[in-house]
Structures are given as C-alpha cells and as structure tokens.
PDB file of N, CA and C in Angstrom:
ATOM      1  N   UNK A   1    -121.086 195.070 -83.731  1.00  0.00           N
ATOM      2  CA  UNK A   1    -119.922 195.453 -82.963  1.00  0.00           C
ATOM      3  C   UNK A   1    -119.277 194.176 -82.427  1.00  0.00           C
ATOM      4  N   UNK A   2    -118.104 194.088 -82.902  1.00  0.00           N
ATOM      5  CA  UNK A   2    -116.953 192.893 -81.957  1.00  0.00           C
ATOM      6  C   UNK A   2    -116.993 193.100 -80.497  1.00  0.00           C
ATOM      7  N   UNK A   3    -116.640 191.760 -79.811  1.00  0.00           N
ATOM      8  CA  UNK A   3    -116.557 191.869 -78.354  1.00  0.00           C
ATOM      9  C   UNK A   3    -115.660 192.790 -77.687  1.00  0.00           C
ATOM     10  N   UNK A   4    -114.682 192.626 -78.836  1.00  0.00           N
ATOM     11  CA  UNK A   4    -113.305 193.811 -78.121  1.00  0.00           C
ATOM     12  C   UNK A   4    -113.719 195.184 -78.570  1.00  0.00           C
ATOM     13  N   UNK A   5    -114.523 195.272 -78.975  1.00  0.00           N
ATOM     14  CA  UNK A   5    -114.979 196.984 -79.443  1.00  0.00           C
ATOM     15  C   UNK A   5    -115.904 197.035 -78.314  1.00  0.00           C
ATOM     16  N   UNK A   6    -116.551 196.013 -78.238  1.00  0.00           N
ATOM     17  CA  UNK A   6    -117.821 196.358 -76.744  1.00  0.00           C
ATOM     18  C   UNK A   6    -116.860 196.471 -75.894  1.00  0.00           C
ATOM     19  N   UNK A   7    -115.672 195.702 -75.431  1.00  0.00           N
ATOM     20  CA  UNK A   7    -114.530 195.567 -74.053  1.00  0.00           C
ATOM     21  C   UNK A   7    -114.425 196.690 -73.981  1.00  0.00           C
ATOM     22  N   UNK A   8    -113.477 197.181 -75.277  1.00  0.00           N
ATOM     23  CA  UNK A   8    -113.324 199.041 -75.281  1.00  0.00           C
ATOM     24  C   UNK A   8    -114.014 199.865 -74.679  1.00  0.00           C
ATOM     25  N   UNK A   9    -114.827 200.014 -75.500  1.00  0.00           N
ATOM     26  CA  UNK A   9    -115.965 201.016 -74.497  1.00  0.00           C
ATOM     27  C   UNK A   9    -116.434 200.521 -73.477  1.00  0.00           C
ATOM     28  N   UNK A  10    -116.673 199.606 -72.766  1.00  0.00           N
ATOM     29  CA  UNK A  10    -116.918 199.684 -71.446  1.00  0.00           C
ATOM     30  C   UNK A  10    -115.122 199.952 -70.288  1.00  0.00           C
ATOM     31  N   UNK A  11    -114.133 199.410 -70.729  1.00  0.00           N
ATOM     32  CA  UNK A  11    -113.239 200.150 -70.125  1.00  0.00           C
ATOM     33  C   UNK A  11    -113.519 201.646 -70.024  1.00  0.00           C
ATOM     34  N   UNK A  12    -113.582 202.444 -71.515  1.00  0.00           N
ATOM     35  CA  UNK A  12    -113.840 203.455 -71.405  1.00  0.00           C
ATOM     36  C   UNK A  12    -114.475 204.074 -70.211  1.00  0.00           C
ATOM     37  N   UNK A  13    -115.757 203.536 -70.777  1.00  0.00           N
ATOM     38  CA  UNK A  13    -117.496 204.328 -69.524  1.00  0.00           C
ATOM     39  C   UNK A  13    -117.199 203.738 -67.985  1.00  0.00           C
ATOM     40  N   UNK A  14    -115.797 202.923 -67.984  1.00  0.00           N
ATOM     41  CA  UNK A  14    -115.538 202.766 -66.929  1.00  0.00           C
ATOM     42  C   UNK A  14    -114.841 203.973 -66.112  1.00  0.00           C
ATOM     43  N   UNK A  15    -113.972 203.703 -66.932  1.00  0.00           N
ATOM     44  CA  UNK A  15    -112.913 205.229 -66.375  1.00  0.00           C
ATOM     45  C   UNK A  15    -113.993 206.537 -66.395  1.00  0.00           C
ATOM     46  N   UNK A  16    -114.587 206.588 -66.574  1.00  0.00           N
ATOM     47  CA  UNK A  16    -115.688 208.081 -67.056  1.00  0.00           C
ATOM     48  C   UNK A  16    -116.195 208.165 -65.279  1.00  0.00           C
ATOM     49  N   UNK A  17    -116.759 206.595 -65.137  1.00  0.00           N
ATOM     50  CA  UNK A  17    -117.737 207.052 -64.145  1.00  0.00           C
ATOM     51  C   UNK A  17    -116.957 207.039 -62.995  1.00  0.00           C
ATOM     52  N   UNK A  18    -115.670 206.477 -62.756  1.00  0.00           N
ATOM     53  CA  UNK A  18    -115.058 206.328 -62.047  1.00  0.00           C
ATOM     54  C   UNK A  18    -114.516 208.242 -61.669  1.00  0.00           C
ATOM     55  N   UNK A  19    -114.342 208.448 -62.766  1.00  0.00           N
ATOM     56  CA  UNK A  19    -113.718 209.725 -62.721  1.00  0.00           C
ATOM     57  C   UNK A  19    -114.756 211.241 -62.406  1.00  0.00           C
ATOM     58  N   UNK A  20    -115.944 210.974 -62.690  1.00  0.00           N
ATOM     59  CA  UNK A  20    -117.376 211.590 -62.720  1.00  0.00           C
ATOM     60  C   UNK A  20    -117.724 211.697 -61.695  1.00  0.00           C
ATOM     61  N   UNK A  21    -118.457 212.871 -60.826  1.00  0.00           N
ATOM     62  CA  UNK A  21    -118.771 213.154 -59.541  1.00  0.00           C
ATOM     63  C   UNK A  21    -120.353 212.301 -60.082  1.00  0.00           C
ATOM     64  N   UNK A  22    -120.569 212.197 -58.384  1.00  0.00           N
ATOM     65  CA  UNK A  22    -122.219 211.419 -58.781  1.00  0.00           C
ATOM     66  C   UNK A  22    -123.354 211.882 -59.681  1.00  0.00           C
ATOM     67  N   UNK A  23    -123.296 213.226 -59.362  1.00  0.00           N
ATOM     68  CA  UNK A  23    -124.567 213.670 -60.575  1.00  0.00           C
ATOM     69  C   UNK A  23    -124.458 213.113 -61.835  1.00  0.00           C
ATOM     70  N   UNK A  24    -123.076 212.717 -62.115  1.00  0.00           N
ATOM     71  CA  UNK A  24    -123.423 212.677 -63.809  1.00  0.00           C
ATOM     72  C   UNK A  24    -123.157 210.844 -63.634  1.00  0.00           C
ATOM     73  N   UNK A  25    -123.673 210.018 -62.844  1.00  0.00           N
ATOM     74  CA  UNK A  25    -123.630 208.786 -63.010  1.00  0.00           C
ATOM     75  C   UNK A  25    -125.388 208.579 -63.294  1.00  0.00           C
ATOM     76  N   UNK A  26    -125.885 209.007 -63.138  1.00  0.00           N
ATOM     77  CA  UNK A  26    -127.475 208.544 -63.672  1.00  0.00           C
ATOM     78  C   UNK A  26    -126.677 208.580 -65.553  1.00  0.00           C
ATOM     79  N   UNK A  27    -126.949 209.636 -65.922  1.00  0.00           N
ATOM     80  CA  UNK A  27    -126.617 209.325 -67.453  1.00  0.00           C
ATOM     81  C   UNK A  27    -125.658 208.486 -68.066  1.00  0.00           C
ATOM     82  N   UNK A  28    -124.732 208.624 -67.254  1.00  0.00           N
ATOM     83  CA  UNK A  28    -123.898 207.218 -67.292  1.00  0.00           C
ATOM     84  C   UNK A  28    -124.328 205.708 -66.914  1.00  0.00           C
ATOM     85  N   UNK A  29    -124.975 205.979 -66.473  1.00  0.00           N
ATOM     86  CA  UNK A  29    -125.837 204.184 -65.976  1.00  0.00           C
ATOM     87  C   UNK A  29    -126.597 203.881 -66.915  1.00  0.00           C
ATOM     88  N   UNK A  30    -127.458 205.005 -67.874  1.00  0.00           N
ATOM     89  CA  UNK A  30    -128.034 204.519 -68.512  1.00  0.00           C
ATOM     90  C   UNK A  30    -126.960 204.150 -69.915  1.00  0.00           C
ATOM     91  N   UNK A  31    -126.234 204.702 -70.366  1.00  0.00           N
ATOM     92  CA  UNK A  31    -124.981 204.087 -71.146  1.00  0.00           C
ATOM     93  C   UNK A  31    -124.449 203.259 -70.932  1.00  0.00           C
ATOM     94  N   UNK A  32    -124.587 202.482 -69.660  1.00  0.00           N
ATOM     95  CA  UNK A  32    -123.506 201.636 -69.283  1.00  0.00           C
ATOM     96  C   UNK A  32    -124.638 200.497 -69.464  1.00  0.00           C
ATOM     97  N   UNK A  33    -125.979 200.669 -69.061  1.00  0.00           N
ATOM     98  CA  UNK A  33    -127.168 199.591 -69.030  1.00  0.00           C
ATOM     99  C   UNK A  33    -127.169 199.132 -70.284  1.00  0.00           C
ATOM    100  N   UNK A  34    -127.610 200.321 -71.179  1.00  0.00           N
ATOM    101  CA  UNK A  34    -127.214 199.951 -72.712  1.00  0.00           C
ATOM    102  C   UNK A  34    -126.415 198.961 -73.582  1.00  0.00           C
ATOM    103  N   UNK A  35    -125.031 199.614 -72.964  1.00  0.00           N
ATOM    104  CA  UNK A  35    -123.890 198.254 -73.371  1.00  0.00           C
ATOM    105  C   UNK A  35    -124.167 196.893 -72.863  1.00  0.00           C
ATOM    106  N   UNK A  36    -124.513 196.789 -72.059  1.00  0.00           N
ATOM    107  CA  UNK A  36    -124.841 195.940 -71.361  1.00  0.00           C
ATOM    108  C   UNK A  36    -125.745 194.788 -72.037  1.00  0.00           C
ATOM    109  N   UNK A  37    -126.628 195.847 -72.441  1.00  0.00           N
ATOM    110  CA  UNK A  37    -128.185 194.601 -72.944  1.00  0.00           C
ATOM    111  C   UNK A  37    -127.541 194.638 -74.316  1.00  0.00           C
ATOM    112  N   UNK A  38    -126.794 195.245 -74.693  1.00  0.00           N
ATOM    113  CA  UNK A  38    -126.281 195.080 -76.250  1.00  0.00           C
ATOM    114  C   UNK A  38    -125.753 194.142 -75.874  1.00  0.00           C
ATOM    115  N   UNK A  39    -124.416 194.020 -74.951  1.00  0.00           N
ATOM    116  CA  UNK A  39    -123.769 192.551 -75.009  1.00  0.00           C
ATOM    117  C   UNK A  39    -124.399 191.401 -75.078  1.00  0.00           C
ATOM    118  N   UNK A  40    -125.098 191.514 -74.400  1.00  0.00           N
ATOM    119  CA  UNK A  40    -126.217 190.069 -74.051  1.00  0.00           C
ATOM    120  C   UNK A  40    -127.440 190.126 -75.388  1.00  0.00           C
ATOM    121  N   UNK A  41    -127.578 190.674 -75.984  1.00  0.00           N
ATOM    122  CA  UNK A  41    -128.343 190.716 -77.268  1.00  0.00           C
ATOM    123  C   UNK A  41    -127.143 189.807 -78.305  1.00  0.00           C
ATOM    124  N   UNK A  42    -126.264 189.744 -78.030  1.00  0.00           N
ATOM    125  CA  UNK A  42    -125.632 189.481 -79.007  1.00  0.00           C
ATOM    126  C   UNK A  42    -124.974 188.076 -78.777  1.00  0.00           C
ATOM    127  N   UNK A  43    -124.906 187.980 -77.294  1.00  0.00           N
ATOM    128  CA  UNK A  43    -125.001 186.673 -77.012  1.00  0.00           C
ATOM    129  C   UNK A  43    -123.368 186.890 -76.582  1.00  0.00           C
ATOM    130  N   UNK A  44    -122.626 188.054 -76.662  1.00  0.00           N
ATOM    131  CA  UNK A  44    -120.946 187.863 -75.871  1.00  0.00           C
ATOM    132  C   UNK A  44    -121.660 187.956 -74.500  1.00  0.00           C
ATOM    133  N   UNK A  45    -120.336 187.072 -73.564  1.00  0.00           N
ATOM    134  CA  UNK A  45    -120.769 187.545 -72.119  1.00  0.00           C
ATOM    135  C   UNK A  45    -120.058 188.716 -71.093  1.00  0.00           C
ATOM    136  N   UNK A  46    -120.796 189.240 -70.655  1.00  0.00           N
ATOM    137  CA  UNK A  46    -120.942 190.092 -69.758  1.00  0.00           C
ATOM    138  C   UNK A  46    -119.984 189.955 -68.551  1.00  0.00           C
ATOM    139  N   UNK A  47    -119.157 190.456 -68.356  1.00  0.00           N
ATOM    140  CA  UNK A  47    -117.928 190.365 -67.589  1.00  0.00           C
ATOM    141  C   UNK A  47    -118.624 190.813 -65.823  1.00  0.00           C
ATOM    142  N   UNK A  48    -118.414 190.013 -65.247  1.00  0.00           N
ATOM    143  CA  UNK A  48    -119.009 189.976 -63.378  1.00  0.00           C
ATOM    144  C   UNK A  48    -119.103 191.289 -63.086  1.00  0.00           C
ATOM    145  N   UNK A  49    -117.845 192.298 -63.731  1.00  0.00           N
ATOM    146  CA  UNK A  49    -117.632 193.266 -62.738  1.00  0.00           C
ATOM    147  C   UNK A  49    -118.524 194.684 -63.217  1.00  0.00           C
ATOM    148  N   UNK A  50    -118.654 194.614 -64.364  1.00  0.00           N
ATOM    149  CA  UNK A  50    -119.446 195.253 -65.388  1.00  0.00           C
ATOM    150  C   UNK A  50    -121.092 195.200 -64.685  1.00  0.00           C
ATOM    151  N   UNK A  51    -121.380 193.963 -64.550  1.00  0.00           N
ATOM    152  CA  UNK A  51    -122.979 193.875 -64.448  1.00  0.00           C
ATOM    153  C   UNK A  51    -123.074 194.197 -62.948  1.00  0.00           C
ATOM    154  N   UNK A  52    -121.786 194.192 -61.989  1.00  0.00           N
ATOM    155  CA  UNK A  52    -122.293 194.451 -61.087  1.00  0.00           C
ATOM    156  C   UNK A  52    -121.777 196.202 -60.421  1.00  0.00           C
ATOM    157  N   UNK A  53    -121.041 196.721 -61.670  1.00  0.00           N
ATOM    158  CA  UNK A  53    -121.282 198.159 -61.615  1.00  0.00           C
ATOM    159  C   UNK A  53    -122.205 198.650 -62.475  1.00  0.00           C
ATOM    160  N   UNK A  54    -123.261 197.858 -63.371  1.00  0.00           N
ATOM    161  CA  UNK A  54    -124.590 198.572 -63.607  1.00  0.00           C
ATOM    162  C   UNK A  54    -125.646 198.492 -62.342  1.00  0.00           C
ATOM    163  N   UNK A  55    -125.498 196.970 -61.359  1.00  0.00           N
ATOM    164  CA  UNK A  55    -126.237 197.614 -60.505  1.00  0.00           C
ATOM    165  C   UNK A  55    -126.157 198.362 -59.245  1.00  0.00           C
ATOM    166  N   UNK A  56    -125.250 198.423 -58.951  1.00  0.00           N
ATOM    167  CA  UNK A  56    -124.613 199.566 -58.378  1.00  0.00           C
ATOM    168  C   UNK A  56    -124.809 201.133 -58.459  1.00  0.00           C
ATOM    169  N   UNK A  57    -124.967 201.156 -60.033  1.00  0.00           N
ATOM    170  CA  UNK A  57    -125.454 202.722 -60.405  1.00  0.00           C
ATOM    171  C   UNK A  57    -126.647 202.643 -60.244  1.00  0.00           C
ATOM    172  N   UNK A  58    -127.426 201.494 -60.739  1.00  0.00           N
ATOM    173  CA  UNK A  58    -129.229 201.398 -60.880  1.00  0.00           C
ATOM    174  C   UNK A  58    -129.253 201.563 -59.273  1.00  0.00           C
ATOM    175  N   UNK A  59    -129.033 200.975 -58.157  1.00  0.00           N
ATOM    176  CA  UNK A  59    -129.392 201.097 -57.102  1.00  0.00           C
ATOM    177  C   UNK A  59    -128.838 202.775 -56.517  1.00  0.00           C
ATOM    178  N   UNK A  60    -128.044 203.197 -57.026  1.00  0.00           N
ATOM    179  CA  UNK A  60    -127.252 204.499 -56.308  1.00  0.00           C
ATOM    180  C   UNK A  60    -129.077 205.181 -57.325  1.00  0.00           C
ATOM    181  N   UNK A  61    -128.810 205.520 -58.431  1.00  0.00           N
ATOM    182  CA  UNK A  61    -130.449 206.441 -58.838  1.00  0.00           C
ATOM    183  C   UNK A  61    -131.169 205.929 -58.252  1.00  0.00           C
ATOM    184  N   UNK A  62    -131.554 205.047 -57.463  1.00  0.00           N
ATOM    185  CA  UNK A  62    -132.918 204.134 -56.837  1.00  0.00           C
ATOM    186  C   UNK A  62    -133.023 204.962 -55.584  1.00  0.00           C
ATOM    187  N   UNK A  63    -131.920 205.020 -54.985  1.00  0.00           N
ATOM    188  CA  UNK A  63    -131.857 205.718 -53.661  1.00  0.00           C
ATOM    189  C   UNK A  63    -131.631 207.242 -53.663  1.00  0.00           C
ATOM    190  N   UNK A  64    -131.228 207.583 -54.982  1.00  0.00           N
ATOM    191  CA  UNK A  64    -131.162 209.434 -54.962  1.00  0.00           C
ATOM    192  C   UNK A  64    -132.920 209.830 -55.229  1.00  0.00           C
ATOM    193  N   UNK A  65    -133.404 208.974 -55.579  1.00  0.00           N
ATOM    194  CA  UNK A  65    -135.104 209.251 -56.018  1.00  0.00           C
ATOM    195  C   UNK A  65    -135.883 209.199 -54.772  1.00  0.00           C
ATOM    196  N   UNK A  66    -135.047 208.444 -53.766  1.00  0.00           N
ATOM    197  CA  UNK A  66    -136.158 208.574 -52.435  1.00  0.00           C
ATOM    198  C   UNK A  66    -135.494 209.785 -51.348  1.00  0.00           C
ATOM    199  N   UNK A  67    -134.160 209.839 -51.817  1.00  0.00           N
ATOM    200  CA  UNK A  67    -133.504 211.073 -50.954  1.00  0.00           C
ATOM    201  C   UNK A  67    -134.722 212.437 -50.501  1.00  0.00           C
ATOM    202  N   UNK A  68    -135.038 212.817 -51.480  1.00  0.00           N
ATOM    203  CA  UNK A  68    -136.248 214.184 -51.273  1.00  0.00           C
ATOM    204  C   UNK A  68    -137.503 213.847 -50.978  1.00  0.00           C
ATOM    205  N   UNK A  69    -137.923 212.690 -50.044  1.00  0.00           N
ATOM    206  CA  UNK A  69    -139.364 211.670 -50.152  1.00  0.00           C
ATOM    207  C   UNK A  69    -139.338 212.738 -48.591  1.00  0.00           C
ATOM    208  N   UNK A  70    -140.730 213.170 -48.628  1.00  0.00           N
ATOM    209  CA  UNK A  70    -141.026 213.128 -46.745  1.00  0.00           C
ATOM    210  C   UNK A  70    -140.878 212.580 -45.901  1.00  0.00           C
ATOM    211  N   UNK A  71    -141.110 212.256 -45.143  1.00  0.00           N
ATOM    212  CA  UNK A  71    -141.152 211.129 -44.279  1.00  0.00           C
ATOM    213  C   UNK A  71    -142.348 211.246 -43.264  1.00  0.00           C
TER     214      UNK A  71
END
C-alpha cells in the first residue's frame, strides 16, 4: 500500500471515529492501531496527530475496563 492510500484511510477512520459514539471506538482503535503498525512496518511516517489519537483511544478502552472494577 502507497503512503497516500495509507493517508486515505486514516482520514477516513478518522472521520468514522470522530463521528462514532464511544462504544464503537474500541473496534475502531483497534483499526486505527493496525494502520498504524502497518505504517511503521513499512517504514512511511506516522503523522503526530494520528499516533496520538491511537493513544487516546488505547487509553479511553484502558479506562472503560476499570469503569465496572469494585472498589
């Protein structure tokens, strides 16, 4: 895949999650993680804003997993 075909789709899965109520950002994070390690497998780089809305989602599932914890 070309860099501008990876650009594409992450604009895309951008607008998605942007547009997506939270439940459906776990499955989206993991699509978005994906692209992600694909980019960097391939050696294009990874645009600031991208890596720091994968962790953004990784930390939003990090904290919905302790939401139902006892206390």
């Amino acid at each position: 895949m070309s860099e501008q075909k990876f650009l594409d789709l992450i604009e895309k899965l951008e607008a998605e999650i942007e547009a997506a109520d939270e439940s459906a950002h776990k499955e989206m994070q993991a699509q978005l993680h994906a692209t992600v390690e694909q980019m960097k497998a391939k050696g294009f780089k990874v645009p600031q804003r991208l890596q720091q809305l994968d962790y953004d989602l990784e930390d939003e599932a990090v904290e919905d997993m302790f939401d139902n914890m006892p206390v």
